[in-house]
N, C-alpha and C. Protein backbone atom coordinates (compact mmCIF):
# COMPACT_ATOMS: atom_id res chain seq x y z
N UNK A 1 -105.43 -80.91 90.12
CA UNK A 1 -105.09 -82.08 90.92
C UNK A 1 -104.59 -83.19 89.98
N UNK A 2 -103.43 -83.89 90.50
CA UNK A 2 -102.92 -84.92 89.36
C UNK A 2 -104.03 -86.04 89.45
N UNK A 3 -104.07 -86.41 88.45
CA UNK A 3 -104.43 -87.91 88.52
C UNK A 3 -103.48 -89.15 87.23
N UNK A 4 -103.58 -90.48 88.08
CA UNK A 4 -103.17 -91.28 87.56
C UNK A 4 -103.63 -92.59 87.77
N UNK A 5 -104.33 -92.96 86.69
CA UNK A 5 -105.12 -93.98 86.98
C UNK A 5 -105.49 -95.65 85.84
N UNK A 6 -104.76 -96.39 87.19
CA UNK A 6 -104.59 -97.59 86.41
C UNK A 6 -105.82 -98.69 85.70
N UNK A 7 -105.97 -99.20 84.98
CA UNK A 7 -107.08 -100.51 84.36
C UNK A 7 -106.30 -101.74 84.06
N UNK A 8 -107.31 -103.05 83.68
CA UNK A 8 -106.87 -103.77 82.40
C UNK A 8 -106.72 -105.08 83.14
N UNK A 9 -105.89 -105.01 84.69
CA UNK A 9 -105.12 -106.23 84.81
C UNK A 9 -106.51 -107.44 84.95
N UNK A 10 -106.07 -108.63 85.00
CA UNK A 10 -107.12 -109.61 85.52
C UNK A 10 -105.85 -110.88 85.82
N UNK A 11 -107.21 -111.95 85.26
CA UNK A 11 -106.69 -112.93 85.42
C UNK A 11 -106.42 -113.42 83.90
N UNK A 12 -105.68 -114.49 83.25
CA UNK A 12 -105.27 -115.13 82.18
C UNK A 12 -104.90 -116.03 81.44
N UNK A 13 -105.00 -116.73 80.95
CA UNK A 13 -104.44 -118.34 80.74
C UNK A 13 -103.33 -118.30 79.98
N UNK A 14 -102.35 -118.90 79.98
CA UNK A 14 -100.78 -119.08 79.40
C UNK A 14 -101.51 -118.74 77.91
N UNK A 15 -100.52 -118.00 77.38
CA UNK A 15 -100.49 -117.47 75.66
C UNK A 15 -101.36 -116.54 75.28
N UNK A 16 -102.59 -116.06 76.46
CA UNK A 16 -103.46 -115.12 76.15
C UNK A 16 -102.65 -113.51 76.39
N UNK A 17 -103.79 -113.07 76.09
CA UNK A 17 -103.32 -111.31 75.96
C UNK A 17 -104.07 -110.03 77.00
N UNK A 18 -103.32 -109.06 77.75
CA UNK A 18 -104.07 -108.26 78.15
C UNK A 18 -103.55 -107.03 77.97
N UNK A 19 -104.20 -106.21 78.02
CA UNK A 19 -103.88 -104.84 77.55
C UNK A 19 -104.04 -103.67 78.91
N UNK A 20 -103.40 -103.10 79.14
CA UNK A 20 -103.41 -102.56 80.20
C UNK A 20 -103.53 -100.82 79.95
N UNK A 21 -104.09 -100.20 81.10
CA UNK A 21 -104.09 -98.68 80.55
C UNK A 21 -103.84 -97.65 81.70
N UNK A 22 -103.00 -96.92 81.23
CA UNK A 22 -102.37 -96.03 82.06
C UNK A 22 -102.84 -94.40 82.06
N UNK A 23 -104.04 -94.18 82.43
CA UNK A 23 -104.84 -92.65 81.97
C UNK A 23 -104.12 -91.14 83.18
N UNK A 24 -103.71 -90.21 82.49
CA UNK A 24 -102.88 -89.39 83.44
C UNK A 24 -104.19 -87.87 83.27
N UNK A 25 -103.91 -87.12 84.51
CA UNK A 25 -104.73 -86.14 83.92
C UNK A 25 -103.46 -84.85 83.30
N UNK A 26 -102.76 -85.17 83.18
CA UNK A 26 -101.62 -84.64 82.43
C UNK A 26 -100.70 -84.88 81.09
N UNK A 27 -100.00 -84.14 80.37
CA UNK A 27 -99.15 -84.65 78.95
C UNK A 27 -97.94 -85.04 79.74
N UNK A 28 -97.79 -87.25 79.29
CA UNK A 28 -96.67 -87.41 79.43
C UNK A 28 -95.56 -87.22 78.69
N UNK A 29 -94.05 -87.04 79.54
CA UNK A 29 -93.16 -86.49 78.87
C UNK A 29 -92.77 -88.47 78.50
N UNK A 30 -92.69 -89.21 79.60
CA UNK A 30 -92.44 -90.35 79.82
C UNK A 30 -93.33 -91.76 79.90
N UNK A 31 -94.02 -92.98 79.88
CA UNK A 31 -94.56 -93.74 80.22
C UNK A 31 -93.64 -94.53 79.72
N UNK A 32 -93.48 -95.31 81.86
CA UNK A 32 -93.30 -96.67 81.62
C UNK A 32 -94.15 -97.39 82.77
N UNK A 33 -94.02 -99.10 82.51
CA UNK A 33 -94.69 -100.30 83.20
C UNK A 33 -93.61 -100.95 83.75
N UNK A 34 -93.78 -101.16 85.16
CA UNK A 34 -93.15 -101.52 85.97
C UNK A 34 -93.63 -103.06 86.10
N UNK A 35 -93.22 -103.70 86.62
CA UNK A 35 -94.06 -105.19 87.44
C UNK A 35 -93.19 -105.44 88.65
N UNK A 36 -93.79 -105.99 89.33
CA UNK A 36 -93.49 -106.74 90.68
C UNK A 36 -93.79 -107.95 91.04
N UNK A 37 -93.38 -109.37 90.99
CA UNK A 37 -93.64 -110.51 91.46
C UNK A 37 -93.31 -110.78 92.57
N UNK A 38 -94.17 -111.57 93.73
CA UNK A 38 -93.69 -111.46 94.80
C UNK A 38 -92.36 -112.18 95.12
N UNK A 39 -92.39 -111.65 96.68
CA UNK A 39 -90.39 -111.68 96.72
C UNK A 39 -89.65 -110.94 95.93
N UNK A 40 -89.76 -110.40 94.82
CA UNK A 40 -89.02 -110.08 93.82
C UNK A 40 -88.50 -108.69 93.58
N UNK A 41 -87.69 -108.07 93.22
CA UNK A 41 -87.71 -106.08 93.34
C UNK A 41 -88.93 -106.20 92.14
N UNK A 42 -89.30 -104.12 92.18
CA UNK A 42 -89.83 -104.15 90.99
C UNK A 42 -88.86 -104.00 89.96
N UNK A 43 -89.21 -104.26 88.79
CA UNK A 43 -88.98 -103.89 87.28
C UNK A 43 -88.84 -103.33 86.25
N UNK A 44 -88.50 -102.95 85.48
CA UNK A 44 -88.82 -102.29 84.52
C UNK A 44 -89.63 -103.43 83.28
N UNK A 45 -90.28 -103.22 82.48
CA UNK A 45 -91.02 -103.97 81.76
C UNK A 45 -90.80 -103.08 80.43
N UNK A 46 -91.28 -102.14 80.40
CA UNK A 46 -91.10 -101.50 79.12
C UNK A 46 -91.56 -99.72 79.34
N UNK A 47 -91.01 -99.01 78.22
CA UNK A 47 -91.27 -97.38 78.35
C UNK A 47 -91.30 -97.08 77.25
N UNK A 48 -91.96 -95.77 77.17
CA UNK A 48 -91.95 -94.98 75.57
C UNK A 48 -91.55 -93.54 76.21
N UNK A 49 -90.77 -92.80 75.31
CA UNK A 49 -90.25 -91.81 75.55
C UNK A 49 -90.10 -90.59 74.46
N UNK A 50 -90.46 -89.29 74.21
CA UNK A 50 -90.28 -88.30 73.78
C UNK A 50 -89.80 -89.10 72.35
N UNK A 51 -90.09 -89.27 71.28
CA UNK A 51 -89.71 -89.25 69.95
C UNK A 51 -90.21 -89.81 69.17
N UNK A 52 -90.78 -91.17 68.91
CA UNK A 52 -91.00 -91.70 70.67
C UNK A 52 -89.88 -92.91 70.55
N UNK A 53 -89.14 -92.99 71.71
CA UNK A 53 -88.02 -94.14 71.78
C UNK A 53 -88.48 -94.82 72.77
N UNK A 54 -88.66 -96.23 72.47
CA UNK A 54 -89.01 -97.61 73.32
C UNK A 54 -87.79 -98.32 73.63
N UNK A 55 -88.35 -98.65 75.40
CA UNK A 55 -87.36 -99.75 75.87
C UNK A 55 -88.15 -100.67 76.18
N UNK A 56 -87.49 -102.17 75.84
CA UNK A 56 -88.48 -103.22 76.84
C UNK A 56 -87.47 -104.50 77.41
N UNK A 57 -87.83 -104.50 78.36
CA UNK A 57 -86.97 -105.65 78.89
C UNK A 57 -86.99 -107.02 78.13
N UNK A 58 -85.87 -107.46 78.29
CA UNK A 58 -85.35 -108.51 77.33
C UNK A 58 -86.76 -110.07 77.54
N UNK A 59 -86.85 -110.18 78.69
CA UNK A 59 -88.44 -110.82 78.65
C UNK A 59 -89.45 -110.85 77.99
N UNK A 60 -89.64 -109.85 77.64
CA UNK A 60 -90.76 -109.21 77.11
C UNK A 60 -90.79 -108.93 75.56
N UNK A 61 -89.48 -109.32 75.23
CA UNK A 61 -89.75 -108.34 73.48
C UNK A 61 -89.92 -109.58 72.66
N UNK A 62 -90.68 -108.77 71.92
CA UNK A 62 -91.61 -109.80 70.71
C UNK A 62 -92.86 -109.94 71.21
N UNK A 63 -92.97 -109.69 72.16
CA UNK A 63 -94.60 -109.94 73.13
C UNK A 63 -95.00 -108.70 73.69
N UNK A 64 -94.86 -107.93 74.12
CA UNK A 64 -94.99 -106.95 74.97
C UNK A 64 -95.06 -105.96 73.75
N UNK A 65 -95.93 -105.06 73.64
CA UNK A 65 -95.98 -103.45 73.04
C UNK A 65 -95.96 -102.30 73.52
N UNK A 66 -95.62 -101.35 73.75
CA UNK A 66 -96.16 -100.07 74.31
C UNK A 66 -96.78 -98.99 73.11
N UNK A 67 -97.17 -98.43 73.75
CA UNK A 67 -97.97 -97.51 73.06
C UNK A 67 -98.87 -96.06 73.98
N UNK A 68 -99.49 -95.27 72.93
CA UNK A 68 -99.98 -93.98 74.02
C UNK A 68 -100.40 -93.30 73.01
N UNK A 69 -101.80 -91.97 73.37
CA UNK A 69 -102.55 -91.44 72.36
C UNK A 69 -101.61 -90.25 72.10
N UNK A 70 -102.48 -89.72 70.93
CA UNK A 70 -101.11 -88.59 70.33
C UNK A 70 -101.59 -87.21 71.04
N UNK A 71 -102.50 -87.28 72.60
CA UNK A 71 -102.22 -86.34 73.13
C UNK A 71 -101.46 -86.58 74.10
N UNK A 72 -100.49 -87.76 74.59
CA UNK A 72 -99.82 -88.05 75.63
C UNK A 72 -100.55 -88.68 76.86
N UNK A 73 -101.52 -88.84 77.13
CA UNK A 73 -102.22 -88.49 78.26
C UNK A 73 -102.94 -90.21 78.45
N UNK A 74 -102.08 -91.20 77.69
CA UNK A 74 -102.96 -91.94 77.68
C UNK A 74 -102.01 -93.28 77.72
N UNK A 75 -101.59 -94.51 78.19
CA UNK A 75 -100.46 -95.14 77.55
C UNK A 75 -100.78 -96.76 77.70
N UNK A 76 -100.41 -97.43 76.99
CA UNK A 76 -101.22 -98.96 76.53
C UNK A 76 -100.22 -100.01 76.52
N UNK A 77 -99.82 -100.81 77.60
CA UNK A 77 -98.38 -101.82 77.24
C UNK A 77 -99.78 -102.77 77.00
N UNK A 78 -100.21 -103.53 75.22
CA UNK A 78 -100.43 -104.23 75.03
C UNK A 78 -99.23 -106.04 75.17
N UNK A 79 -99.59 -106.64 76.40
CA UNK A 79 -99.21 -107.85 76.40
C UNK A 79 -100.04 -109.05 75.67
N UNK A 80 -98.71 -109.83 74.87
CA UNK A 80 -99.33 -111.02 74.21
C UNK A 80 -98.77 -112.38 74.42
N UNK A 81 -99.45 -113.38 74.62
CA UNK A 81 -98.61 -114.74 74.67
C UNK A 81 -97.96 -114.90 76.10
N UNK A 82 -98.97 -114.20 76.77
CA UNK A 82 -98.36 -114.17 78.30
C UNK A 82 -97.90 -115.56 79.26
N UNK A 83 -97.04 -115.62 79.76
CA UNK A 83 -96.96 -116.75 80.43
C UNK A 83 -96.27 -116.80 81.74
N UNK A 84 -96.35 -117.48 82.88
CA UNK A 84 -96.77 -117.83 84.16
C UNK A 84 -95.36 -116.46 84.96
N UNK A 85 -94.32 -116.62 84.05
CA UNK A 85 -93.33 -116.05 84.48
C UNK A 85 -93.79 -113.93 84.72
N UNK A 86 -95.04 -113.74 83.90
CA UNK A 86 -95.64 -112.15 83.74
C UNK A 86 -96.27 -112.13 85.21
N UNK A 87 -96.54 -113.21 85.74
CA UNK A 87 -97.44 -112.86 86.72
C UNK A 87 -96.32 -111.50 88.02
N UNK A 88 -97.78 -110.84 88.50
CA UNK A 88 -97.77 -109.47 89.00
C UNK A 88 -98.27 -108.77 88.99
N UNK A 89 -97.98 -107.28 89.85
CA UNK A 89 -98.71 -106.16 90.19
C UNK A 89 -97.64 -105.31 89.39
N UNK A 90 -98.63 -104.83 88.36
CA UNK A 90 -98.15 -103.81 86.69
C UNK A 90 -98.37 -102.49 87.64
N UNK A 91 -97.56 -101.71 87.13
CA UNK A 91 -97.34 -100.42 87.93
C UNK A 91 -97.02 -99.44 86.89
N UNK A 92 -97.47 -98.21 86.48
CA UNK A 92 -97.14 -97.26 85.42
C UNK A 92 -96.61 -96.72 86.41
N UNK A 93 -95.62 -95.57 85.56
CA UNK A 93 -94.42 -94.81 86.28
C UNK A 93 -94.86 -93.28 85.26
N UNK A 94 -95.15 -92.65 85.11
CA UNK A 94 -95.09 -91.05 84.06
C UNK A 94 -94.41 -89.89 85.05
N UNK A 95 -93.96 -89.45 84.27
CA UNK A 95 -93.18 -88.34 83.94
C UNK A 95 -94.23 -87.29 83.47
N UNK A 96 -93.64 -85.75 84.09
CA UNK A 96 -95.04 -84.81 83.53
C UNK A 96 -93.56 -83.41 82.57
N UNK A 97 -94.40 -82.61 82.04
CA UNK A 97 -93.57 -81.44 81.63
C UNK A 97 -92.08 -80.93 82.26
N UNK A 98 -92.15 -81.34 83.34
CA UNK A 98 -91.82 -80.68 84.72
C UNK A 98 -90.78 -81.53 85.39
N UNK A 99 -90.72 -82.75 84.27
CA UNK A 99 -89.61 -83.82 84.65
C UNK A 99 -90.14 -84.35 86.19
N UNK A 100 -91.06 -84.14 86.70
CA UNK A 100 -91.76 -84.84 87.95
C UNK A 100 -92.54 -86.65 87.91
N UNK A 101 -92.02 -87.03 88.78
CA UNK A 101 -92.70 -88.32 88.08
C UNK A 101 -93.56 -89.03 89.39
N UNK A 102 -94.11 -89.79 88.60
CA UNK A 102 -95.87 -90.26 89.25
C UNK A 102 -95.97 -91.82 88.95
N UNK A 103 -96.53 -92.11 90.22
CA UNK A 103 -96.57 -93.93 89.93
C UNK A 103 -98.43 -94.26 90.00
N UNK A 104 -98.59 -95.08 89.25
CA UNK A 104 -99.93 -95.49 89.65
C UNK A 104 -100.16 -96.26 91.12
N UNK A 105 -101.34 -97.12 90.65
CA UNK A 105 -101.57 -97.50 92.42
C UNK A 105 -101.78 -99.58 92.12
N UNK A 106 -100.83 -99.26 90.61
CA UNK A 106 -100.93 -101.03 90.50
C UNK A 106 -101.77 -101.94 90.47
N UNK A 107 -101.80 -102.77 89.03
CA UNK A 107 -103.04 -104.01 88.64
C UNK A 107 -102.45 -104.93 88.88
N UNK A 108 -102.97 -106.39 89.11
CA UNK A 108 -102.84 -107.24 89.62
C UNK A 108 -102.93 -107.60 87.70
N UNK A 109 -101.87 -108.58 87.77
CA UNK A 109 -101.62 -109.56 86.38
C UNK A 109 -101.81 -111.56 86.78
N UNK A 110 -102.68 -111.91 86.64
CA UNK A 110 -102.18 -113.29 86.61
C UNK A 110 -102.42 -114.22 85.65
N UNK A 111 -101.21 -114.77 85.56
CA UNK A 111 -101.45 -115.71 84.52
C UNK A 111 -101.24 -117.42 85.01
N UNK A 112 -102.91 -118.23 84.42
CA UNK A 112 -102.57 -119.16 85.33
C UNK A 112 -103.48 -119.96 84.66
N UNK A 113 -103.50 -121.03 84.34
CA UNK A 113 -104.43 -122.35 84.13
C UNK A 113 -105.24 -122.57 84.84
């Protein structure tokens, strides 16, 4: 049975940090973090991919990390210096062997004074 299962989000004060975690019961081929602010489409935020090659949206870089354990199965967009504009529902996206892909069920991010 797949599983995919999200942690991490909360609440945050401008410039702080949260780390978020994306646990699959499968080896990803893919992990990425989506976000959604309301009104807004979702996003792309950032991904790691087979080599491993990282994308991150232009928002996000210099602040934002990705990362994942070296059995695949595990994936970490450490956020830093967060501010009001991050706020949202973080969404992992993986990819399995099988090129099949899987969304989590979304953390709530806020960042707020």
């Amino acid at each position: 049975q797949v599983q995919l299962v999200e942690s991490g989000g909360g609440l945050v004060q401008p410039g702080g940090s949260l780390r978020l975690s994306c646990a699959a019961s499968f080896t990803m081929n893919t992990a990425a973090w989506y976000r959604q602010a309301p009104g807004q489409y979702r996003e792309l935020v950032a991904r790691i991919t087979d080599g491993p090659w990282y994308d991150y949206a232009d928002s996000v870089k210099g602040r934002f990390t990705i990362s994942r354990t070296s059995a695949k199965t595990t994936a970490y967009p450490q956020m830093d210096n967060l501010q009001s504009e991050d706020t949202g529902v973080y969404y992992c996206n993986v990819e399995d062997s099988q090129w099949t892909t899987y969304w989590g069920q979304g953390t709530q991010v806020t960042v707020s004074s």
